[in-house]
N, C-alpha and C. Protein backbone atom coordinates (compact mmCIF):
# COMPACT_ATOMS: atom_id res chain seq x y z
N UNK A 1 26.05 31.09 97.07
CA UNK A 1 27.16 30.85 96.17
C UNK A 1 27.60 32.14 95.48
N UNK A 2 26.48 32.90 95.23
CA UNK A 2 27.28 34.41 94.27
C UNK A 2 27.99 34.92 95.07
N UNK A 3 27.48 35.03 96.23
CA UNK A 3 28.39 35.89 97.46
C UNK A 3 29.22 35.93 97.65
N UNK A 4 29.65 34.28 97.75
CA UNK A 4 31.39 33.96 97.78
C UNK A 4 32.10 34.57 96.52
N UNK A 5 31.17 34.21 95.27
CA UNK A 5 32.10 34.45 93.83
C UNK A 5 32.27 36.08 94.42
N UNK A 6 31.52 36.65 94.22
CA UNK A 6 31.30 37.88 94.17
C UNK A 6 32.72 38.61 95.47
N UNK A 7 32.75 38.07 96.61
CA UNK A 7 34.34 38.03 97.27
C UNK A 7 35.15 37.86 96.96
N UNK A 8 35.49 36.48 96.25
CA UNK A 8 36.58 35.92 95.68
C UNK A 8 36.85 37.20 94.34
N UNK A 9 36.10 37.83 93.65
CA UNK A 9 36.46 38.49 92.69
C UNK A 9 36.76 40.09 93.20
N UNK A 10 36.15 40.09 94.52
CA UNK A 10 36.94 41.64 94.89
C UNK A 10 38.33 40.87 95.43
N UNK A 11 38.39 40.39 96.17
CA UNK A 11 39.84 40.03 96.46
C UNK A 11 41.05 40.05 95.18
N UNK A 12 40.50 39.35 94.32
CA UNK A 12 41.71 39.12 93.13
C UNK A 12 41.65 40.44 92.31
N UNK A 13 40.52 41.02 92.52
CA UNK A 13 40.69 43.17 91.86
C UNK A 13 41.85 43.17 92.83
N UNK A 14 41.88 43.84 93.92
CA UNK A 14 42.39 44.15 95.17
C UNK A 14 43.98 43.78 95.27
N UNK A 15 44.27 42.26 94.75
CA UNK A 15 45.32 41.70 94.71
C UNK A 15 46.24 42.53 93.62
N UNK A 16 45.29 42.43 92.43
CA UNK A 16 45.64 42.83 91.55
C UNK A 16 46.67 44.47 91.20
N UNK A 17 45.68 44.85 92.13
CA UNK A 17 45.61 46.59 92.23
C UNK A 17 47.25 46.76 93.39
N UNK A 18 47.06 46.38 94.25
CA UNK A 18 48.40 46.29 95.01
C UNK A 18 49.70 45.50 93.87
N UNK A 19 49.83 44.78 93.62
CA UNK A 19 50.74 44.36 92.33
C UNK A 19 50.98 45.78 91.58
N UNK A 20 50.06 46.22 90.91
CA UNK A 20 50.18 47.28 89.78
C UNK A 20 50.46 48.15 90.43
N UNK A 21 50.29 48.76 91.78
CA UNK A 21 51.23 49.77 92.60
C UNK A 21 52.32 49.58 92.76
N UNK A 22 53.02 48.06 93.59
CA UNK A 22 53.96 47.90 93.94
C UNK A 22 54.63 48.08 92.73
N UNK A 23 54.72 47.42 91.64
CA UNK A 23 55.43 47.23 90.83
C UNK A 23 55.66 48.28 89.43
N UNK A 24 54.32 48.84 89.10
CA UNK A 24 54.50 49.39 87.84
C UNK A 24 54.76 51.06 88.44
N UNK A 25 53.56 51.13 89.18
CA UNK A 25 53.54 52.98 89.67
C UNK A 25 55.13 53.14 90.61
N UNK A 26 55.70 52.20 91.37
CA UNK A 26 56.31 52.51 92.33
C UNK A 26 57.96 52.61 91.57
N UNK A 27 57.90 51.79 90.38
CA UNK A 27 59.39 51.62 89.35
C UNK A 27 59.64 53.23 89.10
N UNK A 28 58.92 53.92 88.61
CA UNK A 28 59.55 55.07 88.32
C UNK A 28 60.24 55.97 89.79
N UNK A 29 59.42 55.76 90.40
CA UNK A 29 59.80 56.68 91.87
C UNK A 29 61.05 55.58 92.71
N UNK A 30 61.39 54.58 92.14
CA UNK A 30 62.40 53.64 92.65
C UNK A 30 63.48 54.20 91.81
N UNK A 31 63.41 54.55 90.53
CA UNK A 31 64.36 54.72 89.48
C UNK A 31 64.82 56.32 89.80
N UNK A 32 64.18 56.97 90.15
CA UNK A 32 64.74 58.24 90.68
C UNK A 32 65.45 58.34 92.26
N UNK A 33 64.94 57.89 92.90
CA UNK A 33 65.30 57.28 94.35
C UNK A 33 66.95 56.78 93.92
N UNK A 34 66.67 55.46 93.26
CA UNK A 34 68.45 54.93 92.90
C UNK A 34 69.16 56.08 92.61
N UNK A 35 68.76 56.80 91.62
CA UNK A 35 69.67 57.76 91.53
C UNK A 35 69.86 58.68 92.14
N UNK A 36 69.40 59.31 93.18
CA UNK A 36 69.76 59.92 93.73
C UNK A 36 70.72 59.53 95.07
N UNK A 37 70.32 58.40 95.18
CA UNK A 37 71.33 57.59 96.12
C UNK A 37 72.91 57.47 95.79
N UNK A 38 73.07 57.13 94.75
CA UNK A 38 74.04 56.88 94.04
C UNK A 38 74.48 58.22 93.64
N UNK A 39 74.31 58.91 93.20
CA UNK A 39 74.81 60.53 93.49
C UNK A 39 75.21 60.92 94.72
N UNK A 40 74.63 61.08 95.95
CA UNK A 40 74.55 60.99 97.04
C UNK A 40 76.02 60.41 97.47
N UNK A 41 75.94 59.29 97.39
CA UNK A 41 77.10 58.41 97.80
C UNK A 41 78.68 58.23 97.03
N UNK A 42 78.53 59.21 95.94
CA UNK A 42 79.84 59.41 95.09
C UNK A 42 80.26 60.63 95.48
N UNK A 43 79.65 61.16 95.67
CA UNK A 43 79.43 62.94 96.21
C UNK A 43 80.16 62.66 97.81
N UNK A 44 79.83 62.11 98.37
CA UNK A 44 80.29 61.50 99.87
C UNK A 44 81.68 61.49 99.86
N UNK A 45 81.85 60.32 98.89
CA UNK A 45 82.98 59.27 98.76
C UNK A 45 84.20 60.19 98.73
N UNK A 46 84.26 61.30 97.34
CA UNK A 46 85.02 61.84 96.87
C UNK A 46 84.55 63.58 97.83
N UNK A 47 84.20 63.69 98.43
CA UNK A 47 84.60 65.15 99.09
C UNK A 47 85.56 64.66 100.64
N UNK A 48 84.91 63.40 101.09
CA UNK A 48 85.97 63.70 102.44
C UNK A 48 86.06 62.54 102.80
N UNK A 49 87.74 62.41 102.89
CA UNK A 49 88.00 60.75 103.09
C UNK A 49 88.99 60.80 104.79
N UNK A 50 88.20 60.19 105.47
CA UNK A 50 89.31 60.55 106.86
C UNK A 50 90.23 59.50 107.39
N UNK A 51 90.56 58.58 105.98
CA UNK A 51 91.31 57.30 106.76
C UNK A 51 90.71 56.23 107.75
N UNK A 52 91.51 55.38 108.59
CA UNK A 52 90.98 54.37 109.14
C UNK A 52 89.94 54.98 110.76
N UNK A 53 88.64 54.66 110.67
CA UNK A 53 87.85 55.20 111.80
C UNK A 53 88.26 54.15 112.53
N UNK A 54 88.73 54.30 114.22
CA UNK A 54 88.42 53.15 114.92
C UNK A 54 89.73 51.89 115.08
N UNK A 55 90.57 51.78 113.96
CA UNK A 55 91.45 51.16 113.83
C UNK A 55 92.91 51.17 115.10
N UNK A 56 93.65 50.07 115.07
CA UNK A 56 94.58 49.83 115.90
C UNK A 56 95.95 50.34 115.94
């Protein structure tokens, strides 16, 4: 019986630990990422516009 507990409680560390990556460590490096995307893509927008690609 401890054995199992003793599994069951690394698993829910483990669970735990992936959560607090995904979510807390990974927000800041998401929040810089957005922005640079979004810079990126205004920067795009407004240097070169070539009209309709492909059109009839």
């Amino acid at each position: 019986m401890s054995r199992r507990l003793f599994l069951w409680i690394v698993i829910v560390v483990l669970f735990i630990a992936v959560l607090y990556l995904t979510f807390l460590a990974g927000s800041s490096t998401a929040q810089g990422a957005i922005q640079a995307s979004v810079s990126s893509k205004s920067a795009a927008a407004t240097s070169s516009y070539g009209g309709m690609v492909g059109g009839c």
